[in-house]
PDB file of N, CA and C in Angstrom:
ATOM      1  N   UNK A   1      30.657   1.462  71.403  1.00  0.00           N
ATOM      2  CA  UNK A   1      30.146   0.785  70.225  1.00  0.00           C
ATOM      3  C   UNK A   1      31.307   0.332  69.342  1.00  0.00           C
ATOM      4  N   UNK A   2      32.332  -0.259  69.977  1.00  0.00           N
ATOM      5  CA  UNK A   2      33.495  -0.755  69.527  1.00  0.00           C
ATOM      6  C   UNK A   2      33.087  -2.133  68.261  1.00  0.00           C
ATOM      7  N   UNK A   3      33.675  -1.480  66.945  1.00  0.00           N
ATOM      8  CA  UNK A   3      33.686  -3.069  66.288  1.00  0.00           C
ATOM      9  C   UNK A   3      32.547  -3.362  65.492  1.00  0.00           C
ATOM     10  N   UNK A   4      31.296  -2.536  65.122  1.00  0.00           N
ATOM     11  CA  UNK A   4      30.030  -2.910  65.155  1.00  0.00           C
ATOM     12  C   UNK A   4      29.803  -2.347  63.514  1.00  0.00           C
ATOM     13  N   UNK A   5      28.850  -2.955  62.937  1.00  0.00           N
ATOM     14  CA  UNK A   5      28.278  -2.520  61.579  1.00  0.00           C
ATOM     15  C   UNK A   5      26.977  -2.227  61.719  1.00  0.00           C
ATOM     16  N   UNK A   6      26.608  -0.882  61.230  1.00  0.00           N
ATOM     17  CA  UNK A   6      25.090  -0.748  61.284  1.00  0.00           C
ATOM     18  C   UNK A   6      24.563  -0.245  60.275  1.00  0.00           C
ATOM     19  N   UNK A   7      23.654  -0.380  60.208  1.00  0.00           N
ATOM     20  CA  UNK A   7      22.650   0.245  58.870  1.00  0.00           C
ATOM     21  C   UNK A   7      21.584   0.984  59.867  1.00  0.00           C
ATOM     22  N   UNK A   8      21.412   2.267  58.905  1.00  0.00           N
ATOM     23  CA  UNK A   8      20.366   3.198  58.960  1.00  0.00           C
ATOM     24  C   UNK A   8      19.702   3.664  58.293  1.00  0.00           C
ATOM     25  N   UNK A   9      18.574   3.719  58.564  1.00  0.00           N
ATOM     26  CA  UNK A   9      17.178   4.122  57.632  1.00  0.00           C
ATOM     27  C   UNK A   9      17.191   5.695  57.551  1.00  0.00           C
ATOM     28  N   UNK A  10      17.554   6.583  56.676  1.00  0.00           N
ATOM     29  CA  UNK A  10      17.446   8.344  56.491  1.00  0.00           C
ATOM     30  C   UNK A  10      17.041   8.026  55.269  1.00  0.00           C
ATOM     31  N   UNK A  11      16.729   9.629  55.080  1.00  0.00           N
ATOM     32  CA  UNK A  11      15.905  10.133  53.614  1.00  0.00           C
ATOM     33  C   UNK A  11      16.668  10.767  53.172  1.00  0.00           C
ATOM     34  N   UNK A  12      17.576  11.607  54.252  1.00  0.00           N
ATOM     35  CA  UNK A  12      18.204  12.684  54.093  1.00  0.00           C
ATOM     36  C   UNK A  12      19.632  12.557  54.316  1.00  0.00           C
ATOM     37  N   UNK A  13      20.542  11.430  54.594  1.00  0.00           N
ATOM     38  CA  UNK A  13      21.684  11.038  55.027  1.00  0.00           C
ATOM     39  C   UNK A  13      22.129  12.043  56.588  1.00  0.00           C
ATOM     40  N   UNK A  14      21.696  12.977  56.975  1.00  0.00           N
ATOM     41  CA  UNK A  14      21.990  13.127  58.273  1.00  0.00           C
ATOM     42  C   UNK A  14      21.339  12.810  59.280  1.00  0.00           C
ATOM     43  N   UNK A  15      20.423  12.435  58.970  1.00  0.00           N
ATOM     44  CA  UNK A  15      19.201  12.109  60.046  1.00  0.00           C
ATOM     45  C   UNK A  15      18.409  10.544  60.208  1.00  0.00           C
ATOM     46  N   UNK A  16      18.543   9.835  61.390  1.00  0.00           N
ATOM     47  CA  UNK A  16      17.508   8.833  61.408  1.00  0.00           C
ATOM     48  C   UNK A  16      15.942   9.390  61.373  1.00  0.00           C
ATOM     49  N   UNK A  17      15.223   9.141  60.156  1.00  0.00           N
ATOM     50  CA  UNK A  17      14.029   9.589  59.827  1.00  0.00           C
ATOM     51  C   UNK A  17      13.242   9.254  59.789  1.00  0.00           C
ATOM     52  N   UNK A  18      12.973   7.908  59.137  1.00  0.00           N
ATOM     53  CA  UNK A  18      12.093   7.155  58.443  1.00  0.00           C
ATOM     54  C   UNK A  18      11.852   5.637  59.290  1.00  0.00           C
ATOM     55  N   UNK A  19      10.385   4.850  58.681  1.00  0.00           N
ATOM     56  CA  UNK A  19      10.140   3.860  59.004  1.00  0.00           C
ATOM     57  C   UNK A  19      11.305   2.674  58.788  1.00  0.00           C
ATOM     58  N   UNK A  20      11.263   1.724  59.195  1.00  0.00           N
ATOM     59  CA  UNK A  20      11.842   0.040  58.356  1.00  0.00           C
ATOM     60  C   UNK A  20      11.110   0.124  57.356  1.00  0.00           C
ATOM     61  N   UNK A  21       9.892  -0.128  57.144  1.00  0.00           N
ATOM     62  CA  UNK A  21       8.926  -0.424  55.975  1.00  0.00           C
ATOM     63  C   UNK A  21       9.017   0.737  55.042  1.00  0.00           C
ATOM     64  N   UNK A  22       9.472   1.781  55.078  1.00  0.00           N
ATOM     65  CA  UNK A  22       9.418   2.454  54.430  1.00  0.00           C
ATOM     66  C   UNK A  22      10.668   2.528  53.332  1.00  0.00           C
ATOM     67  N   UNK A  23      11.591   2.445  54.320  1.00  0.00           N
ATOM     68  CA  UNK A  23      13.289   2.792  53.463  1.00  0.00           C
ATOM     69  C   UNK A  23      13.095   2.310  52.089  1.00  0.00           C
ATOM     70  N   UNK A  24      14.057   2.779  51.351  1.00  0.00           N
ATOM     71  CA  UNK A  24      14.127   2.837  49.825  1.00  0.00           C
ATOM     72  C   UNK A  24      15.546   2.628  50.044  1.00  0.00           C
ATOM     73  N   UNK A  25      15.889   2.921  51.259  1.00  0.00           N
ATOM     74  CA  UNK A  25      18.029   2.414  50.838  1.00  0.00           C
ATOM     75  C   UNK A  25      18.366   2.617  52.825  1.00  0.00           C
ATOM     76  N   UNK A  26      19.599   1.647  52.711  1.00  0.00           N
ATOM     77  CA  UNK A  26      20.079   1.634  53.856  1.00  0.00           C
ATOM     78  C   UNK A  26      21.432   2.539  53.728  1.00  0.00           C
ATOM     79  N   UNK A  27      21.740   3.075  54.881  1.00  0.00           N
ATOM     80  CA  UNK A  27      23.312   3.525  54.998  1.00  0.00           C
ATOM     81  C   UNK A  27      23.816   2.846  56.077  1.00  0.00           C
ATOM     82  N   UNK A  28      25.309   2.402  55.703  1.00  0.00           N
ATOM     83  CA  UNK A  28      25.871   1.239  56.294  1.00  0.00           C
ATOM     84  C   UNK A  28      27.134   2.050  56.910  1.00  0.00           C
ATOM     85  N   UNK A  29      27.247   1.647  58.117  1.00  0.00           N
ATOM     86  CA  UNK A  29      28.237   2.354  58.638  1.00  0.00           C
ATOM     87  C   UNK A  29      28.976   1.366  59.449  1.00  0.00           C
ATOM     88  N   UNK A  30      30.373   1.675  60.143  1.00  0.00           N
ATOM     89  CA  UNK A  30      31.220   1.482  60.625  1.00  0.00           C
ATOM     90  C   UNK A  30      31.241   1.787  61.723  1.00  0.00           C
ATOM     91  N   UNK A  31      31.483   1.317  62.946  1.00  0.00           N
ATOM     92  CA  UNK A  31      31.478   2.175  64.379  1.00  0.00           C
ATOM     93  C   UNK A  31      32.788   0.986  65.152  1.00  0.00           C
ATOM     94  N   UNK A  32      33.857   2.447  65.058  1.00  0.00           N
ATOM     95  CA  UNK A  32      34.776   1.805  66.333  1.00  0.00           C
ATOM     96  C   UNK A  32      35.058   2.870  66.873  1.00  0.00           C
ATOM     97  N   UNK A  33      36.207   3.465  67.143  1.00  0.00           N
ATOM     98  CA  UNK A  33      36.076   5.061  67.913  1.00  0.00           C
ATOM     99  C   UNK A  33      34.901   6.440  67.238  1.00  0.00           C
ATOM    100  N   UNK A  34      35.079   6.243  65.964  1.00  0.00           N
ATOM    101  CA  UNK A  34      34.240   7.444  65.300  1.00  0.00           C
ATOM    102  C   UNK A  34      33.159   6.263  64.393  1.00  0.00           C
ATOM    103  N   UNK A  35      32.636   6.732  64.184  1.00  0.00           N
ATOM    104  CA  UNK A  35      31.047   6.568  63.078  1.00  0.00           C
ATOM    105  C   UNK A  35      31.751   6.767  61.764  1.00  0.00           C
ATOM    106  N   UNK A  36      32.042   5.565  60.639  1.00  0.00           N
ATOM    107  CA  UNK A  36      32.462   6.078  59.595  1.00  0.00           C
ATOM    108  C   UNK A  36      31.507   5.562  58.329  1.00  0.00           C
ATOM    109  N   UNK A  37      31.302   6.498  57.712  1.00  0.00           N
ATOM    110  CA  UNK A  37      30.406   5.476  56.363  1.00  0.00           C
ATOM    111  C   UNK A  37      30.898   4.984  55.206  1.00  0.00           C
ATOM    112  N   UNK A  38      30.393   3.848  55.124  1.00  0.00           N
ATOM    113  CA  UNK A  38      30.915   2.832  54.374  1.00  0.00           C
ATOM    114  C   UNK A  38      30.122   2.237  52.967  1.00  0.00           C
ATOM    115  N   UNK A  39      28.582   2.859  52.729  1.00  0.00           N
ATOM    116  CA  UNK A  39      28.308   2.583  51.362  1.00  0.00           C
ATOM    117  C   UNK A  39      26.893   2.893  51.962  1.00  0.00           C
ATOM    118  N   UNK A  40      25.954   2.500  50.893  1.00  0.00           N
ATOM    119  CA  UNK A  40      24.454   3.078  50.408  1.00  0.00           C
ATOM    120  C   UNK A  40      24.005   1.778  49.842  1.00  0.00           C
ATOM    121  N   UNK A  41      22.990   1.413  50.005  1.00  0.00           N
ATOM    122  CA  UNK A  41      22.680  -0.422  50.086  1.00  0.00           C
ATOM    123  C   UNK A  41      21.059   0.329  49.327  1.00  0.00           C
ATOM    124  N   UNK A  42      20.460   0.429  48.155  1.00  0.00           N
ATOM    125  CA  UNK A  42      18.982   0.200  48.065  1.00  0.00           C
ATOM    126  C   UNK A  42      18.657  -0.666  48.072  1.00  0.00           C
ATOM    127  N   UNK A  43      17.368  -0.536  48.566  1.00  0.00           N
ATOM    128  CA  UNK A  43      16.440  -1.787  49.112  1.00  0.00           C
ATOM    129  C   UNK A  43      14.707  -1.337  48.029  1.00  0.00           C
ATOM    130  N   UNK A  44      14.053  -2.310  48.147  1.00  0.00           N
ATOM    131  CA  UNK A  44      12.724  -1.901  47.495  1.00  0.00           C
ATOM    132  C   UNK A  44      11.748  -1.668  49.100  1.00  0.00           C
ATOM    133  N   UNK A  45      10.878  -0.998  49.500  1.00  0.00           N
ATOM    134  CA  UNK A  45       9.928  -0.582  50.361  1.00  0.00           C
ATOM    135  C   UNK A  45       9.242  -2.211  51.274  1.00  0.00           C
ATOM    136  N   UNK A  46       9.463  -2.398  51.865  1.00  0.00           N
ATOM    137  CA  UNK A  46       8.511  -3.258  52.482  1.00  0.00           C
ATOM    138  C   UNK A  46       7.193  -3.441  52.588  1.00  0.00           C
ATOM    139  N   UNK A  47       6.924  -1.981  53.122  1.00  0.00           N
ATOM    140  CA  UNK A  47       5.250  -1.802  53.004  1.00  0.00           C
ATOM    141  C   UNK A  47       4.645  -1.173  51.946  1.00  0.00           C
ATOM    142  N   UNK A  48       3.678  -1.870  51.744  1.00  0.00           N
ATOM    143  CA  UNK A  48       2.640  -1.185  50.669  1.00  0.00           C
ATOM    144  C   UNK A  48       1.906   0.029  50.762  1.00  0.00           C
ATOM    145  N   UNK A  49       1.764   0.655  51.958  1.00  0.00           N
ATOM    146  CA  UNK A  49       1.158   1.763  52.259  1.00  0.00           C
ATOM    147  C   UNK A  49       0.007   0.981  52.820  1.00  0.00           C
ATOM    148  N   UNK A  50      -0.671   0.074  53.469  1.00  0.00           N
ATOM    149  CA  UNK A  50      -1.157  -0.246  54.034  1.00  0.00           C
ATOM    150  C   UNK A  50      -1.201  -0.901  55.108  1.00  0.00           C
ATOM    151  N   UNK A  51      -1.724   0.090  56.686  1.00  0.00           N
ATOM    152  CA  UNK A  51      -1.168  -0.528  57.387  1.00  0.00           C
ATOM    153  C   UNK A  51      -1.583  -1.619  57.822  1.00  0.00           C
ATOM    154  N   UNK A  52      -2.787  -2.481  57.248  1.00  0.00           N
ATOM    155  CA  UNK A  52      -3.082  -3.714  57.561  1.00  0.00           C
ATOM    156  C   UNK A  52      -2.604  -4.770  56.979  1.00  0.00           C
ATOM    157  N   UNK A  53      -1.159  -4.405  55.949  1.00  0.00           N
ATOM    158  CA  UNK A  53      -0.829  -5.280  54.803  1.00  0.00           C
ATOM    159  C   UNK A  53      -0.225  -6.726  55.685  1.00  0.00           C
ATOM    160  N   UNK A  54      -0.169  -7.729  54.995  1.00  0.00           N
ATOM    161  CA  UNK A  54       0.388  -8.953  55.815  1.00  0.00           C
ATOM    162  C   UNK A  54       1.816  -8.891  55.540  1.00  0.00           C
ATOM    163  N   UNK A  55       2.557  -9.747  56.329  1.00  0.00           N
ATOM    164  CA  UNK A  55       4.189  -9.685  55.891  1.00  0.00           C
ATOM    165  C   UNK A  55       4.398 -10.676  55.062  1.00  0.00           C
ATOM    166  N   UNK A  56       5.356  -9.866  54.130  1.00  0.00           N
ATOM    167  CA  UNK A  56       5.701 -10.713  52.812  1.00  0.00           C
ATOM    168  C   UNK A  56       7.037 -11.147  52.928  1.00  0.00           C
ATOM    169  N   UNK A  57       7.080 -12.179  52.807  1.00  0.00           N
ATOM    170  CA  UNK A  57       8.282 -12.793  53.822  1.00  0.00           C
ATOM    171  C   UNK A  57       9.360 -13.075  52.370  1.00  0.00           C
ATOM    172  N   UNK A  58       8.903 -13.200  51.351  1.00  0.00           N
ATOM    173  CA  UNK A  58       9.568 -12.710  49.975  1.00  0.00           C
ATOM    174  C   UNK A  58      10.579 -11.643  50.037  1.00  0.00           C
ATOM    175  N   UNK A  59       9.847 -10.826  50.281  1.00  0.00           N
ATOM    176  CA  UNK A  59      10.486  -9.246  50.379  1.00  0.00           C
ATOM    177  C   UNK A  59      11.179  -8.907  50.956  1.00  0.00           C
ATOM    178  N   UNK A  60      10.769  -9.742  52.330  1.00  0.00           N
ATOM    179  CA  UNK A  60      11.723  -9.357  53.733  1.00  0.00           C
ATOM    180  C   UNK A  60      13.004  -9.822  53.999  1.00  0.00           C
ATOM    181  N   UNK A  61      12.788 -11.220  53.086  1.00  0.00           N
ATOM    182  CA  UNK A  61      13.889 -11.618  52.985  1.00  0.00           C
ATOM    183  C   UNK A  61      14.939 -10.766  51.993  1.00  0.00           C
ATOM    184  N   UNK A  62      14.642 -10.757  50.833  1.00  0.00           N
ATOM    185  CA  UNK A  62      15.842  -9.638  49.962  1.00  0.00           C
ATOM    186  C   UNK A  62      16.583  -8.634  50.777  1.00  0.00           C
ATOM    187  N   UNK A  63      15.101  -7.901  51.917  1.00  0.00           N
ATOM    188  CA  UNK A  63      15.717  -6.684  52.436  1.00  0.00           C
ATOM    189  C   UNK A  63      16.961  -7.433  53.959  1.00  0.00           C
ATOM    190  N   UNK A  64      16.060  -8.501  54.068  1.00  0.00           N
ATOM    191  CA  UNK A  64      17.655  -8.953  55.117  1.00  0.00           C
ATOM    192  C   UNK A  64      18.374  -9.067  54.508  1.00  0.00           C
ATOM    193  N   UNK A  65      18.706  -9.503  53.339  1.00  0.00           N
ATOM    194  CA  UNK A  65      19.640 -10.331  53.112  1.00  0.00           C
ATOM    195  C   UNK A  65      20.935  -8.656  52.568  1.00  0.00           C
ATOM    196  N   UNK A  66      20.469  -7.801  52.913  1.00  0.00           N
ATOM    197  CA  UNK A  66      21.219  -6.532  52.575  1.00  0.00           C
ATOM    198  C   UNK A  66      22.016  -6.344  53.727  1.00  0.00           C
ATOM    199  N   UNK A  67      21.571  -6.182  54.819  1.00  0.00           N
ATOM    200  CA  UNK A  67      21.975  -6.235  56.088  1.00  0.00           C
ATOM    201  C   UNK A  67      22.465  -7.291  56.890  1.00  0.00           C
ATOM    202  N   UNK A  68      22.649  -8.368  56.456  1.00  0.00           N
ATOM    203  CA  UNK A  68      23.043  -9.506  56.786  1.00  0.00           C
ATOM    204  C   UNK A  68      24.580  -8.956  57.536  1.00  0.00           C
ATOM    205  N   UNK A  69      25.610  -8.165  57.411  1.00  0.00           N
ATOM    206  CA  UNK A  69      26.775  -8.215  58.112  1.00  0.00           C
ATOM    207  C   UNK A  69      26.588  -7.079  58.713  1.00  0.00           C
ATOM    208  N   UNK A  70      25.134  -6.718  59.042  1.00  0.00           N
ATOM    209  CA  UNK A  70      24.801  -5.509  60.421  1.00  0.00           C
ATOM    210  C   UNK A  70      24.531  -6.253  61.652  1.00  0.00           C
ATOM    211  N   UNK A  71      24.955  -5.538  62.425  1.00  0.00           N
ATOM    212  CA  UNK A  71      24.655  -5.779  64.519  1.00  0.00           C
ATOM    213  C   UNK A  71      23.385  -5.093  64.778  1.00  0.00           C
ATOM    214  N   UNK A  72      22.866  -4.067  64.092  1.00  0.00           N
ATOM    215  CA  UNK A  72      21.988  -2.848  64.653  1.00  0.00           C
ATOM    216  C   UNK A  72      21.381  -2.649  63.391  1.00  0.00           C
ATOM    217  N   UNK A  73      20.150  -1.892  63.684  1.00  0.00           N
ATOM    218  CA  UNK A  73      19.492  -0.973  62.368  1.00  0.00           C
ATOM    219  C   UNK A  73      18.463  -0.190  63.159  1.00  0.00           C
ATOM    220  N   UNK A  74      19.540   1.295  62.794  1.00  0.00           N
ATOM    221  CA  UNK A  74      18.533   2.209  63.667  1.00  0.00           C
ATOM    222  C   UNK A  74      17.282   2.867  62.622  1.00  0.00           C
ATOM    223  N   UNK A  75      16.347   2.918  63.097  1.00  0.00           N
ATOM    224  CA  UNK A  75      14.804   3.203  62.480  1.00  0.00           C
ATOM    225  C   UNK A  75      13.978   4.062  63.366  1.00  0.00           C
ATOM    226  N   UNK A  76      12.963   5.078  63.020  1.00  0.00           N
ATOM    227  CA  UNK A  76      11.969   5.828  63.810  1.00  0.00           C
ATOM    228  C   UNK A  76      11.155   5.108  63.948  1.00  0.00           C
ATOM    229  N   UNK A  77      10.896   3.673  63.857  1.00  0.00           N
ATOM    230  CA  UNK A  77       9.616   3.007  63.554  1.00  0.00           C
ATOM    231  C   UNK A  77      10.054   1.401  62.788  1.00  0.00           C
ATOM    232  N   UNK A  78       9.221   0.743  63.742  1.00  0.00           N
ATOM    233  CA  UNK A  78       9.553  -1.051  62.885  1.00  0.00           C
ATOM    234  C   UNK A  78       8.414  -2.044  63.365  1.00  0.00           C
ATOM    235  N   UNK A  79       7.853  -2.569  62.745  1.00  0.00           N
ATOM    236  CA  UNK A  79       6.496  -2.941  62.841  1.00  0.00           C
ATOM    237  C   UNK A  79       7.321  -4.599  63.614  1.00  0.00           C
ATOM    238  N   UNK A  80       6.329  -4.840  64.841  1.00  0.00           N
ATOM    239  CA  UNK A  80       6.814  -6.484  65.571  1.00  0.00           C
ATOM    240  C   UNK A  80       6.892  -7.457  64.875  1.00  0.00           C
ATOM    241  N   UNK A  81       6.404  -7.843  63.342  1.00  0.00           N
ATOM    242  CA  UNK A  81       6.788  -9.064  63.025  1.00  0.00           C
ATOM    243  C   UNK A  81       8.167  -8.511  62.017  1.00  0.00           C
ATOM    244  N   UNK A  82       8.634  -7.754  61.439  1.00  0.00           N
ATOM    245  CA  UNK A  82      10.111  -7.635  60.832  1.00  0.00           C
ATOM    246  C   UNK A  82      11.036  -6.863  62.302  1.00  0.00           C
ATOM    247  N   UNK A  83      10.676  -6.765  63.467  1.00  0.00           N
ATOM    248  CA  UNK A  83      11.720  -6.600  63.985  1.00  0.00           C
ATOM    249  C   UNK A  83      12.031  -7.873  64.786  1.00  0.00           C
ATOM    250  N   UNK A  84      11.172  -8.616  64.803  1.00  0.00           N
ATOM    251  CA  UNK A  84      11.174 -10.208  65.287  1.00  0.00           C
ATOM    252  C   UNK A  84      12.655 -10.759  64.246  1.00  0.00           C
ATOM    253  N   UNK A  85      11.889 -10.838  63.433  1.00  0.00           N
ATOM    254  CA  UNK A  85      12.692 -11.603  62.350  1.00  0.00           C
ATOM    255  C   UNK A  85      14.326 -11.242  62.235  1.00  0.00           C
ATOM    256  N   UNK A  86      14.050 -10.093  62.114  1.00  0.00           N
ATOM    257  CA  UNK A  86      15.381  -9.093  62.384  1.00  0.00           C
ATOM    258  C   UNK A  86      16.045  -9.917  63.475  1.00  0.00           C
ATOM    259  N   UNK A  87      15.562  -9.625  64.850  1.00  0.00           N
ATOM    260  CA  UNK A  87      16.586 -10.383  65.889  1.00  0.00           C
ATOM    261  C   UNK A  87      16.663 -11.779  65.623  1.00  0.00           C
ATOM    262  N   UNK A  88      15.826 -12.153  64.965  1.00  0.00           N
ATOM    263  CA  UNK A  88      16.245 -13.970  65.044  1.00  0.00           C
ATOM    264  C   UNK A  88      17.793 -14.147  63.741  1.00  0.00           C
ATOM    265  N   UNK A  89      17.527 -12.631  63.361  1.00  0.00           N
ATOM    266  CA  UNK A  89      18.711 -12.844  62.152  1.00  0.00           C
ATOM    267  C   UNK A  89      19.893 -12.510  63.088  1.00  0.00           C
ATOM    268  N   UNK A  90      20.058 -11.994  64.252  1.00  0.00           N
ATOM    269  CA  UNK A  90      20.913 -11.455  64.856  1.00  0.00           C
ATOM    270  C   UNK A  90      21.192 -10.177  64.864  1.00  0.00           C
ATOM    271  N   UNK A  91      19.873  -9.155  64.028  1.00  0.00           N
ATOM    272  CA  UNK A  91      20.350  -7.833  64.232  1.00  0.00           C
ATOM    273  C   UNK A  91      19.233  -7.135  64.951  1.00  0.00           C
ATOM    274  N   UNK A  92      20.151  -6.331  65.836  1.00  0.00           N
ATOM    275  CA  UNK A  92      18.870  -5.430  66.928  1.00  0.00           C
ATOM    276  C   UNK A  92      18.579  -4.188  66.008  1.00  0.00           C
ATOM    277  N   UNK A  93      17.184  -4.368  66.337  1.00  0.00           N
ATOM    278  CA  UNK A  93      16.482  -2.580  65.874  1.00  0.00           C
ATOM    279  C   UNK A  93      16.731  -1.888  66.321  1.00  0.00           C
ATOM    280  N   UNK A  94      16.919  -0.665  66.317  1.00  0.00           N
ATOM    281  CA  UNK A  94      17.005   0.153  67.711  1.00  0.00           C
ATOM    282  C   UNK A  94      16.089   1.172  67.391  1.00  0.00           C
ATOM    283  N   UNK A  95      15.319   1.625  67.847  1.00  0.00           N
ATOM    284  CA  UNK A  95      14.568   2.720  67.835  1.00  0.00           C
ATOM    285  C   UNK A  95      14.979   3.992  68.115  1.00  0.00           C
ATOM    286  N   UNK A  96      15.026   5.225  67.207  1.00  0.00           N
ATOM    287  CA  UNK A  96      16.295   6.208  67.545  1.00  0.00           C
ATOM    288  C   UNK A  96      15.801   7.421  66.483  1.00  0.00           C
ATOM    289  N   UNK A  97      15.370   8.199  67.016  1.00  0.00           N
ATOM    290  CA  UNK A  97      15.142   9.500  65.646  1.00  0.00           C
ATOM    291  C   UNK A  97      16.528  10.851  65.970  1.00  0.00           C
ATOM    292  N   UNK A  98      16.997  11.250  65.150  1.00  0.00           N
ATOM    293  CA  UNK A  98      17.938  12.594  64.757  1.00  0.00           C
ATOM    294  C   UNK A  98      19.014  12.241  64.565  1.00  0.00           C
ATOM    295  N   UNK A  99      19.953  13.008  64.911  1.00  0.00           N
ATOM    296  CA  UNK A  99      21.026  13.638  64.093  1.00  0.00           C
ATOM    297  C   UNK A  99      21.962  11.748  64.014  1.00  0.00           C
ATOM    298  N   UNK A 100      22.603  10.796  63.129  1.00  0.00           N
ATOM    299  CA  UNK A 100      23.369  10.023  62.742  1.00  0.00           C
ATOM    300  C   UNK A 100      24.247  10.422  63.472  1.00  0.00           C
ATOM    301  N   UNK A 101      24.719  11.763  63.830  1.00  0.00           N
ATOM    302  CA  UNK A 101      26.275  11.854  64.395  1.00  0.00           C
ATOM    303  C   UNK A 101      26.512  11.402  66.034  1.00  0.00           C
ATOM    304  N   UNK A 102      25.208  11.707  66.182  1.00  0.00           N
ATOM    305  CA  UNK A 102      24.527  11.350  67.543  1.00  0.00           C
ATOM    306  C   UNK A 102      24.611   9.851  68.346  1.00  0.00           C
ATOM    307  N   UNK A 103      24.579   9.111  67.489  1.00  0.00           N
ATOM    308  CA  UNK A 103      24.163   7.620  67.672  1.00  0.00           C
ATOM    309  C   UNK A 103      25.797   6.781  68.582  1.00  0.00           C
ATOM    310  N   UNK A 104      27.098   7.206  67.892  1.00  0.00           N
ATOM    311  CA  UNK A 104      28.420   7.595  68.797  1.00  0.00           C
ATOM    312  C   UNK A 104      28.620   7.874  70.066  1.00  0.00           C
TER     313      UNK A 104
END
């Protein structure tokens, strides 16, 4: 994972935990030989708590536009139309729950 910027969705900073729609803040990291972190990005929630809500493409945009110089964004969970969007921005989801140190 030479070279790469990623953001991750935790609650707890050691752990991939949480939804996409859910996060309240990204952690942005660094990956060339070791995993290094590089800042704390809040974001406002995507979802409303409903899971039939429509996508608010308002919103979604602010929250790309945080991640805009990420490759990856690892998440327990990402609903198909923001992980669509996501790759058309050029960043892969990855689907991935535990330990951050792990992901190396």
């Amino acid at each position: 994972m030479a070279g790469l910027r990623i953001a991750i969705v935790s609650t707890d900073g050691t752990n991939v935990n949480d939804h996409f729609g859910m996060a309240k803040r990204f952690l942005i990291y660094d990956c060339n030989d070791k995993i290094t972190f590089v800042e704390e990005r809040q974001t406002e929630s995507l979802s409303v708590g409903d899971p039939d809500h429509s996508f608010d493409a308002e919103k979604f945009g602010r929250i790309a536009a945080l991640l805009k110089d990420c490759s990856k964004i690892y998440v327990t969970q990402i609903g198909e139309v923001p992980a669509s969007k996501l790759e058309e921005l050029g960043i892969e989801p990855v689907i991935h729950e535990g330990p951050i140190a792990n992901i190396v």
